[in-house]
C-alpha atoms as a PDB file:
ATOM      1  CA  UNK A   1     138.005 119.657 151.291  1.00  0.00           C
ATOM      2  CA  UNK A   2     136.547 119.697 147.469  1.00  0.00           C
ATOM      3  CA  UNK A   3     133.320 118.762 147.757  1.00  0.00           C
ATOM      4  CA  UNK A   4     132.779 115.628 146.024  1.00  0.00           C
ATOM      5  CA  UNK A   5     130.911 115.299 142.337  1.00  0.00           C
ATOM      6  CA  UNK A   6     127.629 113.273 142.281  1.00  0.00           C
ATOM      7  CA  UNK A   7     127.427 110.667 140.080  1.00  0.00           C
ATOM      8  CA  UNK A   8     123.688 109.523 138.688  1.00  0.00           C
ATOM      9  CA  UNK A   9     123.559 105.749 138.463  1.00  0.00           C
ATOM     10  CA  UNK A  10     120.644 104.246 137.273  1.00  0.00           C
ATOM     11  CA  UNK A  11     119.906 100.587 137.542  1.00  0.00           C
ATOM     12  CA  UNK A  12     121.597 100.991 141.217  1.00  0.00           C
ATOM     13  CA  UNK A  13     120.028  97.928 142.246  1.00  0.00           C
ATOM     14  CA  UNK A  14     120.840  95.684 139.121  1.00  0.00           C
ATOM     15  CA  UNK A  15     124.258  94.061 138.008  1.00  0.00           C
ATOM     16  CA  UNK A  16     125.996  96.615 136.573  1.00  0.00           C
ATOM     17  CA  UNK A  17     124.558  99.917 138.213  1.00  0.00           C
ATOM     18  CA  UNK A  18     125.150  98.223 141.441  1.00  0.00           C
ATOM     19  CA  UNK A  19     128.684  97.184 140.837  1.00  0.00           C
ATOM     20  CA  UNK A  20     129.499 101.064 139.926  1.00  0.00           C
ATOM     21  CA  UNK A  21     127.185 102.362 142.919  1.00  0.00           C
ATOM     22  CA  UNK A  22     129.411  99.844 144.896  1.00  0.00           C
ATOM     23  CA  UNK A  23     132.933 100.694 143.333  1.00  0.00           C
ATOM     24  CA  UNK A  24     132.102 104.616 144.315  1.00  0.00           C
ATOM     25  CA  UNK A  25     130.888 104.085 147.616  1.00  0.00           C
ATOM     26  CA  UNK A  26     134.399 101.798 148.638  1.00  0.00           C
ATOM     27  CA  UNK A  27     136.941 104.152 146.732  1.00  0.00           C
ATOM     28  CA  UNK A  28     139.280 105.610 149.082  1.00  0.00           C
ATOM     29  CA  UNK A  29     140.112 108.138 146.874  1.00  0.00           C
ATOM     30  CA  UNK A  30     135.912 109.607 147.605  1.00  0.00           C
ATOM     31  CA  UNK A  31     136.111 111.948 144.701  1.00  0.00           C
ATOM     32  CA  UNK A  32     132.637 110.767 144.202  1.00  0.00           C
ATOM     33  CA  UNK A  33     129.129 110.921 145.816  1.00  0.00           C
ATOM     34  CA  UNK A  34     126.803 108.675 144.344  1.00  0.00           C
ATOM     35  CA  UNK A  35     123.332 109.132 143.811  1.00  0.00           C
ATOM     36  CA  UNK A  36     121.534 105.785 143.250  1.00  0.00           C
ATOM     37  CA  UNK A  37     118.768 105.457 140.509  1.00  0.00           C
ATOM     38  CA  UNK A  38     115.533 102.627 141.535  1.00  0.00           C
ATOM     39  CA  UNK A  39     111.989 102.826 140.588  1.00  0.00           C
ATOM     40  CA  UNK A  40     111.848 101.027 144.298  1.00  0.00           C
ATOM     41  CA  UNK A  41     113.974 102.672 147.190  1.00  0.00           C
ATOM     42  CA  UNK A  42     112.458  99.981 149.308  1.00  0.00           C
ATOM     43  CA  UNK A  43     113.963  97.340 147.635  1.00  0.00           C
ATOM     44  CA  UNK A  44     116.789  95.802 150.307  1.00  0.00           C
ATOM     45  CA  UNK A  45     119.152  96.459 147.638  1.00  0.00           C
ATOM     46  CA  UNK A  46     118.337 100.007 147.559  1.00  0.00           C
ATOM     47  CA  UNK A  47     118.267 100.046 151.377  1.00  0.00           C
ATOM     48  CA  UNK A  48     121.415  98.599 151.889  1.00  0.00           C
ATOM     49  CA  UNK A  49     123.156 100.974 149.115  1.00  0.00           C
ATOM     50  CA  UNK A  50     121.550 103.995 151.299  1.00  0.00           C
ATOM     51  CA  UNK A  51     123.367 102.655 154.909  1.00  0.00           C
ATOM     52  CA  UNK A  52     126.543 102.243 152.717  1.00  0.00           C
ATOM     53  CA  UNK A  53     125.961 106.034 152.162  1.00  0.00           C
ATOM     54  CA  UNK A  54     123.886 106.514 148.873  1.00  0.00           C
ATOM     55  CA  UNK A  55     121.688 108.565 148.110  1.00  0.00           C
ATOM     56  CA  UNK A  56     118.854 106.461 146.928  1.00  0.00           C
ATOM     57  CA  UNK A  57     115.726 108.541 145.015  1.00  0.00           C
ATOM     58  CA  UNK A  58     113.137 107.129 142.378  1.00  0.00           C
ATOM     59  CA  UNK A  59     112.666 107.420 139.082  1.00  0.00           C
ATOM     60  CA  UNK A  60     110.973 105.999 136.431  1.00  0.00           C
ATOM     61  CA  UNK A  61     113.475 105.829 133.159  1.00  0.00           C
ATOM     62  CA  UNK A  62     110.580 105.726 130.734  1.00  0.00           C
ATOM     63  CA  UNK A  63     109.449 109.549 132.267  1.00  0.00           C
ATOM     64  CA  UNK A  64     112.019 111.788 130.870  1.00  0.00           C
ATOM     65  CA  UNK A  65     110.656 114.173 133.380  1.00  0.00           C
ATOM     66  CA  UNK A  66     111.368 112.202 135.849  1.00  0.00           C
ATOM     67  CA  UNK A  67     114.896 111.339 134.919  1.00  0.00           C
ATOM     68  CA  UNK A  68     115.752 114.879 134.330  1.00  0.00           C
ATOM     69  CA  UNK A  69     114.986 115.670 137.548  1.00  0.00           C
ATOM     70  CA  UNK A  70     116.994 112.977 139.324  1.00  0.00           C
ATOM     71  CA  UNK A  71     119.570 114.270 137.014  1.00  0.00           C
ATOM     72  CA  UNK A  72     119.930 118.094 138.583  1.00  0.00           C
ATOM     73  CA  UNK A  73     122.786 119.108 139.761  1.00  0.00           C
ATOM     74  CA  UNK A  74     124.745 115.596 138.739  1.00  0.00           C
ATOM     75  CA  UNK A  75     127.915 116.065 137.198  1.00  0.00           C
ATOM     76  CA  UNK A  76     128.230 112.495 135.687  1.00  0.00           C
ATOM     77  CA  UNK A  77     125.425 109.819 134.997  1.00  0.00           C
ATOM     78  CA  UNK A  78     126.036 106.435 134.306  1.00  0.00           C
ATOM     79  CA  UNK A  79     122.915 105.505 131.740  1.00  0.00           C
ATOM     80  CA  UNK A  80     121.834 101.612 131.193  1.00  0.00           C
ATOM     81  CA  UNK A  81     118.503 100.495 130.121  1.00  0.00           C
ATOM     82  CA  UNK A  82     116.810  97.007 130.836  1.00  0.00           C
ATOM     83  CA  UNK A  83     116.366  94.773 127.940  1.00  0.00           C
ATOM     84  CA  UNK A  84     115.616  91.393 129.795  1.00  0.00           C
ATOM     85  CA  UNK A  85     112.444  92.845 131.767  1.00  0.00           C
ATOM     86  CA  UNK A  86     110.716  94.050 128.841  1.00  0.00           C
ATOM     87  CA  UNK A  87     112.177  92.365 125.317  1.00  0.00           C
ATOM     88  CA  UNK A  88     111.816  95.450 123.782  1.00  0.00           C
ATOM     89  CA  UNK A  89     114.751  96.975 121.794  1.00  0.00           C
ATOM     90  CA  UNK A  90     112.233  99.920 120.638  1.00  0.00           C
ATOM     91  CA  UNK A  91     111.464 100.682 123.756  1.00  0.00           C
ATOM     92  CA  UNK A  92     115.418 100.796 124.621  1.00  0.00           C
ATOM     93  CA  UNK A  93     115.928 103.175 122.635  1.00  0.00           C
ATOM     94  CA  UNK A  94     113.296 105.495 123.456  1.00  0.00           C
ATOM     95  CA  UNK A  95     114.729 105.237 127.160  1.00  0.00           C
ATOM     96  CA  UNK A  96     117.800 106.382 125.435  1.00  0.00           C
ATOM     97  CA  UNK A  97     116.621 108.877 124.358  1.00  0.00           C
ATOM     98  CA  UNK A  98     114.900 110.437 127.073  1.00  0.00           C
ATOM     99  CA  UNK A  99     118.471 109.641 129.109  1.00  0.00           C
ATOM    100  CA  UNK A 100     119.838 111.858 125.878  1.00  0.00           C
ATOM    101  CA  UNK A 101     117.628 114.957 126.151  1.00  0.00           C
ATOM    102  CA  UNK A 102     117.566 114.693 130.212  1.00  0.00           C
ATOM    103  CA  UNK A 103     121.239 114.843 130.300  1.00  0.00           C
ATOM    104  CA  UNK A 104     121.457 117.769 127.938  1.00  0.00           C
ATOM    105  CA  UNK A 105     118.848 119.824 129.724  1.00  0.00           C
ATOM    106  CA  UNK A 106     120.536 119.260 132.918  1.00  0.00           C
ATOM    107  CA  UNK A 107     123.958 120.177 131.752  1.00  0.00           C
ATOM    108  CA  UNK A 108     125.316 116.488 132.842  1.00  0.00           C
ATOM    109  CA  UNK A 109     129.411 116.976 132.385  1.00  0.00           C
ATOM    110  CA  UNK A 110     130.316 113.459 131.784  1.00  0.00           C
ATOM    111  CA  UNK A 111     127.970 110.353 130.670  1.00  0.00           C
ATOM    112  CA  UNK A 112     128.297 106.467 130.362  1.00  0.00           C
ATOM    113  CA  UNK A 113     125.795 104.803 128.200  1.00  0.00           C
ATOM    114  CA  UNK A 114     125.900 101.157 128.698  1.00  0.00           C
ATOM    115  CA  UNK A 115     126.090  99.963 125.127  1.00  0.00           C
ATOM    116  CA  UNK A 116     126.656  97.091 122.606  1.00  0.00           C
ATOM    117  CA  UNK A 117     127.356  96.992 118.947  1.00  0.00           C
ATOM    118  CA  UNK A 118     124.610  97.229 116.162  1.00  0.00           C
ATOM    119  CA  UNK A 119     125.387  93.671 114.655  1.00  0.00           C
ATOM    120  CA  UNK A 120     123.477  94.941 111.665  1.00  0.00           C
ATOM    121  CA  UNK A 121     126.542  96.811 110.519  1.00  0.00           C
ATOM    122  CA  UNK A 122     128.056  93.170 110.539  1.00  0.00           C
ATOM    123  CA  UNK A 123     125.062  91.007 109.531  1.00  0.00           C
ATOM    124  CA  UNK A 124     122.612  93.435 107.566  1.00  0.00           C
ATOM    125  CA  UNK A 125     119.215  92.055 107.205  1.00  0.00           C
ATOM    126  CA  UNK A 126     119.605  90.662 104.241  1.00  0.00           C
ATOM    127  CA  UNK A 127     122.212  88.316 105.394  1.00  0.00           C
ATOM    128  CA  UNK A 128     120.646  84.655 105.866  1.00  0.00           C
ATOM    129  CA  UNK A 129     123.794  83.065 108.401  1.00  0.00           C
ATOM    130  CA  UNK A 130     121.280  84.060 110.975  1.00  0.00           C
ATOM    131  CA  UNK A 131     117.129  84.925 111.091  1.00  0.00           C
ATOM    132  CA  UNK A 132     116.475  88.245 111.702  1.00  0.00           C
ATOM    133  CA  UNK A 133     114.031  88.522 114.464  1.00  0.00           C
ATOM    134  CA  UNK A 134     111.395  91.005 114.826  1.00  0.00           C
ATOM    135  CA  UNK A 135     111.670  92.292 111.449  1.00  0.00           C
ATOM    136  CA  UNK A 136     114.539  94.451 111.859  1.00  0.00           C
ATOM    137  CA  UNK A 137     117.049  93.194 114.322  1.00  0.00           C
ATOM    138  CA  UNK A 138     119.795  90.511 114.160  1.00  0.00           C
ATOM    139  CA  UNK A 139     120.231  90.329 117.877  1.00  0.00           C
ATOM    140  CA  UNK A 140     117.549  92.496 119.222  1.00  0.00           C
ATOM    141  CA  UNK A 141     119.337  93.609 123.016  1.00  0.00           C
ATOM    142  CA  UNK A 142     122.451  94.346 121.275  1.00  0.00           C
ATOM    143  CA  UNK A 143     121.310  96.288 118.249  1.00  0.00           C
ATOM    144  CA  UNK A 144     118.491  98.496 119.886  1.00  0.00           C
ATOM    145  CA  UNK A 145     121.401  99.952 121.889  1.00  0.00           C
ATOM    146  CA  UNK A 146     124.056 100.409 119.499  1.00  0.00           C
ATOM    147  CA  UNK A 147     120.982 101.948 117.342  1.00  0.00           C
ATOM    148  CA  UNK A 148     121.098 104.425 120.279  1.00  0.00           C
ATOM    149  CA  UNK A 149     124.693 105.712 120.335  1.00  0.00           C
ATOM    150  CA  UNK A 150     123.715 108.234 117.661  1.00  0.00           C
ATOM    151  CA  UNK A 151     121.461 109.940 120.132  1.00  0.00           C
ATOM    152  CA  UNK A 152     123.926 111.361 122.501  1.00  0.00           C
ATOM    153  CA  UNK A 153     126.536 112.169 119.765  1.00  0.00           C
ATOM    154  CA  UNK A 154     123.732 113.798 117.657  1.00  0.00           C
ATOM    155  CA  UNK A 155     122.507 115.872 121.084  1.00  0.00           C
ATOM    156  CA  UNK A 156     125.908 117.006 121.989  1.00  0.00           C
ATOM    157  CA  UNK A 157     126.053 114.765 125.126  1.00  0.00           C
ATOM    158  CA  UNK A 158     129.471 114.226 126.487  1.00  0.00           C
ATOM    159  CA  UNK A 159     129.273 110.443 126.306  1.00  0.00           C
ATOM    160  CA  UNK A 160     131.750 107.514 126.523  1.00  0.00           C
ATOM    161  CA  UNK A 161     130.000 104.757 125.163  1.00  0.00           C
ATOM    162  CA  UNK A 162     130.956 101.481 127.206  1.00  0.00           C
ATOM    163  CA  UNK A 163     130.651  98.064 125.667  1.00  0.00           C
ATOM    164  CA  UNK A 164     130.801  94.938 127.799  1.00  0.00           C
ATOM    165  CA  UNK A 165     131.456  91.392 127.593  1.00  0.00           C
ATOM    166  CA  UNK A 166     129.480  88.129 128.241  1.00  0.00           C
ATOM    167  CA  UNK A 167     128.201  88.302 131.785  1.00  0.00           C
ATOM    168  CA  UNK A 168     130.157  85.452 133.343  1.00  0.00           C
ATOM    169  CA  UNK A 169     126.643  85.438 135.950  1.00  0.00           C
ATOM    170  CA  UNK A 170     125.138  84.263 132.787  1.00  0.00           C
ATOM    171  CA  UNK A 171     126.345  80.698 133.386  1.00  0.00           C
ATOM    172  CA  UNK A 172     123.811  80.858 136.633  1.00  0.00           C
ATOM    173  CA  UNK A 173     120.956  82.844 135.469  1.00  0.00           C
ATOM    174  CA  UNK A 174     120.617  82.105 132.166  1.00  0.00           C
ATOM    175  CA  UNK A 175     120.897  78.579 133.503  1.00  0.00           C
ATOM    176  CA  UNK A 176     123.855  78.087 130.836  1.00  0.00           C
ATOM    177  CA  UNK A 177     126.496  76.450 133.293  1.00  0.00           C
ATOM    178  CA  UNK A 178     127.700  72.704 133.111  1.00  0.00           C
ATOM    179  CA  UNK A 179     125.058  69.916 133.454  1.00  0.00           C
ATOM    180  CA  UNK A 180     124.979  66.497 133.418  1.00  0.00           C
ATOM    181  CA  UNK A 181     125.235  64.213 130.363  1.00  0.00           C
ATOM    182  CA  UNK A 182     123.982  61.536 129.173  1.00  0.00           C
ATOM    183  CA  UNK A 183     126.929  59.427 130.965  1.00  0.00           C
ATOM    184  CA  UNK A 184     126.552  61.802 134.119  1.00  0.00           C
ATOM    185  CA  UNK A 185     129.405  63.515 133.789  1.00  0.00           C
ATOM    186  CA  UNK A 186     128.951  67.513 133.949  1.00  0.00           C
ATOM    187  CA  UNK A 187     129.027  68.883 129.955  1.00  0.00           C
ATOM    188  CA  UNK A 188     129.723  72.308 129.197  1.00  0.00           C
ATOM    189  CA  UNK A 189     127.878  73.585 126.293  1.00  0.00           C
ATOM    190  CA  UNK A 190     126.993  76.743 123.939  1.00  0.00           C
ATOM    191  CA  UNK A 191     128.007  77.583 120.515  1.00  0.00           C
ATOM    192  CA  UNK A 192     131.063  79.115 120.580  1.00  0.00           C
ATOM    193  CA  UNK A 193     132.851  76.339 118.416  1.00  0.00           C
ATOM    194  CA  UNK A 194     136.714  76.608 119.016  1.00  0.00           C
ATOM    195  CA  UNK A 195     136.364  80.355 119.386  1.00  0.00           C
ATOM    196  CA  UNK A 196     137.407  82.884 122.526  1.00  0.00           C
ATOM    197  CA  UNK A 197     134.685  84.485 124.197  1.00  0.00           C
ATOM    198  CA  UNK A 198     135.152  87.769 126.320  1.00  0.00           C
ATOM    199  CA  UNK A 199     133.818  87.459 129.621  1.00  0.00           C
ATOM    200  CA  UNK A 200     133.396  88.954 133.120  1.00  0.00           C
ATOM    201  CA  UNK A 201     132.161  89.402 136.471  1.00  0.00           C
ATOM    202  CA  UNK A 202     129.291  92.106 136.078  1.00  0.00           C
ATOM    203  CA  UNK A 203     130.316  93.863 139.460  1.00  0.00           C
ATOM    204  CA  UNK A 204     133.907  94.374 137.346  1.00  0.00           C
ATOM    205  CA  UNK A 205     131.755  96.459 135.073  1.00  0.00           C
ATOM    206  CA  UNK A 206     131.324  98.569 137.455  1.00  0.00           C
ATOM    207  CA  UNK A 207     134.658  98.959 138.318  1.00  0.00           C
ATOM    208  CA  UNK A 208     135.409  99.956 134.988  1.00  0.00           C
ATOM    209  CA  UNK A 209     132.987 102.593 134.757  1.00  0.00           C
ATOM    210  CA  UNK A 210     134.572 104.417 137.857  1.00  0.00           C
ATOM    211  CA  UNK A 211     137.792 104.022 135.802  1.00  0.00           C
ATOM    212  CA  UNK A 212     136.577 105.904 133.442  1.00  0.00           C
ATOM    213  CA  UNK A 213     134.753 108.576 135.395  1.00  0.00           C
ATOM    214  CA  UNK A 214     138.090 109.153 137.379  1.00  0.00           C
ATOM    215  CA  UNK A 215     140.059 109.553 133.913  1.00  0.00           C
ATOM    216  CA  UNK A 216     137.314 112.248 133.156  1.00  0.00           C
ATOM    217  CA  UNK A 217     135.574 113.840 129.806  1.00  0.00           C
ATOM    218  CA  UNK A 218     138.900 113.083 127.682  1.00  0.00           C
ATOM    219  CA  UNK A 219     137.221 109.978 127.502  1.00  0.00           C
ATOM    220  CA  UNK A 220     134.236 111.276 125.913  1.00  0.00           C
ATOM    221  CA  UNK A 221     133.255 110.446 122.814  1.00  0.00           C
ATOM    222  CA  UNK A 222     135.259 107.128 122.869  1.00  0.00           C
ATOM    223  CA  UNK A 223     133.740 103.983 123.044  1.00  0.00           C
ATOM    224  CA  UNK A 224     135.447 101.463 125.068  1.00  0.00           C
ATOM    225  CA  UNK A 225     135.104  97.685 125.098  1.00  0.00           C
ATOM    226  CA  UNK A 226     136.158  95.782 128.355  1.00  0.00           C
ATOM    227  CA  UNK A 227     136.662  92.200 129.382  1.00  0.00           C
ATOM    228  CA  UNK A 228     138.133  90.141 132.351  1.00  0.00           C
ATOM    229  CA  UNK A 229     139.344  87.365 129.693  1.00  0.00           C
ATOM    230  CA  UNK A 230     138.934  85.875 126.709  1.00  0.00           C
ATOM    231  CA  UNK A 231     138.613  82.019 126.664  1.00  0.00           C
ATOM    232  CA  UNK A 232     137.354  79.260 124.707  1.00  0.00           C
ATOM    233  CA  UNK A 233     134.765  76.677 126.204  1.00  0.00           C
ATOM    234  CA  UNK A 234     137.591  74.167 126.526  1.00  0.00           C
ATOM    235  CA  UNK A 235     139.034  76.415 128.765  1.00  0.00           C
ATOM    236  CA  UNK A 236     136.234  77.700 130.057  1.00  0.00           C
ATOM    237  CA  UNK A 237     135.574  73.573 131.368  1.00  0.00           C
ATOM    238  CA  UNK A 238     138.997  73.440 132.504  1.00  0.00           C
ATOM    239  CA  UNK A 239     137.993  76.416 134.953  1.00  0.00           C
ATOM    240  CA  UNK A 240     134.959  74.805 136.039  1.00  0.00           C
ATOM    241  CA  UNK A 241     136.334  71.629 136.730  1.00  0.00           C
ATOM    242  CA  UNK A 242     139.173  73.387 139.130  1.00  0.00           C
ATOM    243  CA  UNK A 243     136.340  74.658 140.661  1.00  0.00           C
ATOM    244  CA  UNK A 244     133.890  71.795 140.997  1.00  0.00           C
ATOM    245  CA  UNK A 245     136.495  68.980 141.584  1.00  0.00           C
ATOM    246  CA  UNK A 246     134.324  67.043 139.311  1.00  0.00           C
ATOM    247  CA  UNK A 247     135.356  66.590 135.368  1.00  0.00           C
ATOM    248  CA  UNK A 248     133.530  69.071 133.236  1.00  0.00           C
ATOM    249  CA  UNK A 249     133.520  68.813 129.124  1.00  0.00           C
ATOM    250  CA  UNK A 250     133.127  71.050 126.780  1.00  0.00           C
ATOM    251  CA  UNK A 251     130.850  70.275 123.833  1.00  0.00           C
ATOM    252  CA  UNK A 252     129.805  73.039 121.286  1.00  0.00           C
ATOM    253  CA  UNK A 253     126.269  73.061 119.554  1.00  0.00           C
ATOM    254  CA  UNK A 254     125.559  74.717 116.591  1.00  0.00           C
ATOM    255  CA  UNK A 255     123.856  78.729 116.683  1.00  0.00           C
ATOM    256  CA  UNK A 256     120.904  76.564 115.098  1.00  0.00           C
ATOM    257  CA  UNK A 257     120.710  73.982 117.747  1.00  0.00           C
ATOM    258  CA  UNK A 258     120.885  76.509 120.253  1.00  0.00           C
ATOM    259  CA  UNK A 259     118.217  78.525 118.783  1.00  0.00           C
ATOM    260  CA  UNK A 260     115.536  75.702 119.022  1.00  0.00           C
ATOM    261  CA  UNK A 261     115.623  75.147 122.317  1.00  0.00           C
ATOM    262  CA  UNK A 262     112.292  75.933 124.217  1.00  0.00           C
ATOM    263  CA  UNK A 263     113.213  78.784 126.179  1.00  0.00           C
ATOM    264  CA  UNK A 264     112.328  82.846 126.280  1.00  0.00           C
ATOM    265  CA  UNK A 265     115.531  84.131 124.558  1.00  0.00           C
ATOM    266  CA  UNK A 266     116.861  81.424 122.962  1.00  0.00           C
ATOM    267  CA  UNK A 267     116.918  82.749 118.839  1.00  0.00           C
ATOM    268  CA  UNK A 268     118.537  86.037 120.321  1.00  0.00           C
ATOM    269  CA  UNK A 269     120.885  84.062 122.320  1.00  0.00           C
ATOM    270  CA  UNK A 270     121.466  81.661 119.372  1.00  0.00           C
ATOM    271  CA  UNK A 271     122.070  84.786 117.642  1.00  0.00           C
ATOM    272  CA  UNK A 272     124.522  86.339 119.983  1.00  0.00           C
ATOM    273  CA  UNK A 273     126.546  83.462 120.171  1.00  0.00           C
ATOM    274  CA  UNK A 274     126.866  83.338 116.314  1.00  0.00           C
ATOM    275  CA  UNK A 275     127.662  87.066 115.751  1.00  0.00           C
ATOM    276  CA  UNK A 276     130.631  86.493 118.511  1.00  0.00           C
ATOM    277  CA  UNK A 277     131.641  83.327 116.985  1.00  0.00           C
ATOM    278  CA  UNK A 278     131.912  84.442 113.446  1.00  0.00           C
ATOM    279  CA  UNK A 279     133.446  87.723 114.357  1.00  0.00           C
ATOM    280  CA  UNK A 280     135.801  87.061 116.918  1.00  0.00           C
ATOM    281  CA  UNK A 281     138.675  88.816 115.779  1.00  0.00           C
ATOM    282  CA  UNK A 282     137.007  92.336 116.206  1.00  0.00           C
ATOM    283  CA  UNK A 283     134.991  91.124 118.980  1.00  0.00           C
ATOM    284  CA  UNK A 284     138.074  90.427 121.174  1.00  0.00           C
ATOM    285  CA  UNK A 285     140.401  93.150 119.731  1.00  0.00           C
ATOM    286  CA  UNK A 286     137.399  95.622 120.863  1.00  0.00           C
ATOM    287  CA  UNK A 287     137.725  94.552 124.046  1.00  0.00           C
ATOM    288  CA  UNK A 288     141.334  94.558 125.746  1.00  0.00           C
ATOM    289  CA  UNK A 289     141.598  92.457 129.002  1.00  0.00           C
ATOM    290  CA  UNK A 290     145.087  94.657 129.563  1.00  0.00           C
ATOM    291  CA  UNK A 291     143.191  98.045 129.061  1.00  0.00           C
ATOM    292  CA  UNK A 292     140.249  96.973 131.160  1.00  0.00           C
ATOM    293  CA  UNK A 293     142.522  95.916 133.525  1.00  0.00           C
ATOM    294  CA  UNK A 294     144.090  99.833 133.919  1.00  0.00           C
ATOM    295  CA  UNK A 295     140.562 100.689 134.541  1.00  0.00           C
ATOM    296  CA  UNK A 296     139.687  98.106 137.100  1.00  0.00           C
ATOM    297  CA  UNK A 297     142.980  96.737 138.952  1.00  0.00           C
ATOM    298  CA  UNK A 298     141.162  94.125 140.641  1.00  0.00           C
ATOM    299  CA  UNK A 299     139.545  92.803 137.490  1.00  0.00           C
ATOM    300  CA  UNK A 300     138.869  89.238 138.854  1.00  0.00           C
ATOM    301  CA  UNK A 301     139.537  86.080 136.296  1.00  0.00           C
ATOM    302  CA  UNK A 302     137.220  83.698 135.703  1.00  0.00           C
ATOM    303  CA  UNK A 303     138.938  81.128 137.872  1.00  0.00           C
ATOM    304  CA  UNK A 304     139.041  83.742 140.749  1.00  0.00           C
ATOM    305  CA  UNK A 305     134.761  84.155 139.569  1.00  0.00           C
ATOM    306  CA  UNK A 306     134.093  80.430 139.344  1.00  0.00           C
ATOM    307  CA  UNK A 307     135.770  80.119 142.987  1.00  0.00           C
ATOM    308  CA  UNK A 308     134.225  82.349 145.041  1.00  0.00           C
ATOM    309  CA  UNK A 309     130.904  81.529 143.338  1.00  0.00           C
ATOM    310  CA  UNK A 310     130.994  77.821 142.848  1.00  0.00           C
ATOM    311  CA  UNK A 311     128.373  77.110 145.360  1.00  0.00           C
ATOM    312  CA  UNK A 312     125.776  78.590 143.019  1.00  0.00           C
ATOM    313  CA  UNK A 313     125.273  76.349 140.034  1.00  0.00           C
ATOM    314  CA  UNK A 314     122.698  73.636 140.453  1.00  0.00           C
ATOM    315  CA  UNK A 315     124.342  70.773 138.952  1.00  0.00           C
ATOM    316  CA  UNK A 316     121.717  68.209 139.071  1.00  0.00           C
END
């Protein structure tokens, strides 16, 4: 029997690193091993990703040293930094970097940075639609990583760069499902306007990901947008109502509105929400639901999300 390639995945324990770790560990094909990345093997999700048959070890992603050598004798890494614990695109792309150089030292075959675009190329600094926050960003978690593409192309890395979609678990964690009105009927809103946003279920990034490992380095160099669907609020209500059995509305605010609110996040969320609105052409056509789907077969829709996770929202 070939003995199987070992796959690096760090963030093993998070959303999308777990969904991969996951996706490898289940494949019935097993032309994978995985070797899952923590800073905490004690955590239960590390525990429980080690009696599914991981192999869990620690490293810090800020110590190049110490990613390098979790890295030895990988074939393929799957690279994603952390954004949301930190706020720091800077320091995102410093962890880049040191992903960059350990992966090139170790003579890693295949890569998959976890990416998003540089909205500056869209919305340069100079353009007042939106603040710029920080002094040099537009939206800070999504430009610090596209800033950091460059770094694998520029080191020779064989890298497919993987751009995903609106976290469909944002709707619990971000607290940004329905609530209820002033009438106390559940509303439904962001600022999307009339426009489609790409969504999905982040364990279906993960799923992707293995697609891509299994269709091998052809795919480096390419960057690669996925999605489980693209739908507008109004639909997006429609779903949740299904769900609920309760009547769910959809009313849009403004990026500006959003902005204002008193929460940690809420310009570069107001932000986000503005760069996908106004560009939602490219957005969408970046991200096929058709070719996502021939990387992940069971891509689940957001109906088929909303239903097996329905019992999460607090809707009071």
């Amino acid at each position: 029997m070939e003995e199987r390639k070992v796959i690096a995945v760090f963030g093993a324990t998070g959303a999308q690193g777990g969904g991969l770790a996951r996706a490898i560990l289940a494949d019935p094909e097993q032309r994978f091993s995985v070797r899952a990345i923590t800073r905490n093997p004690a955590l239960p999700r590390a525990r429980e990703l080690a009696r599914l048959g991981a192999e869990v070890v620690a490293a810090d992603i800020d110590d190049e040293k110490s990613v390098r050598r979790v890295l030895e004798g990988a074939y393929g890494a799957f690279f994603i930094t952390f954004f949301w614990n930190h706020l720091s695109p800077t320091r995102e792309t410093a962890e880049a970097r040191g992903f960059a150089l350990a992966a090139r030292a170790t003579g890693v075959q295949h890569a998959i940075w976890s990416t998003l675009e540089d909205t500056r190329r869209w919305v340069p600094l100079s353009d007042e639609r939106m603040p710029t926050l920080r002094g040099k960003y537009k939206v800070p978690h999504s430009d610090g990583k596209g800033e950091a593409d460059r770094l694998f192309s520029d080191l020779g890395v064989p890298t497919t760069f993987l751009q995903s979609s609106f976290y469909w678990e944002s709707f619990i964690h971000f607290g940004l499902g329905p609530r209820p009105g002033t009438d106390g009927k559940l509303v439904l809103s962001f600022p999307m306007a009339d426009k489609k946003l790409p969504g999905i279920a982040s364990e279906d990034i993960g799923r992707c990901a293995l697609g891509i490992f299994k269709k091998g380095r052809a795919l480096s160099g390419e960057t690669i947008g996925i999605a489980g669907e693209h739908l507008t609020g109004t639909q997006m209500a429609a779903a949740f109502a299904g769900a609920l059995g309760r009547e769910v509305r959809y009313e849009a605010v403004t990026p500006g509105a959003f902005r204002a609110q008193r929460f940690v996040g809420a310009e570069e969320l107001g932000n986000m929400f503005q760069f996908l609105q106004d560009f939602e052409d490219y957005v969408c056509g970046a991200r096929s639901v058709d070719a996502s789907r021939s990387l992940n077969p069971e891509m689940q829709t957001f109906a088929g999300w909303l239903d097996r996770n329905k019992g999460r929202f607090p809707l009071r």
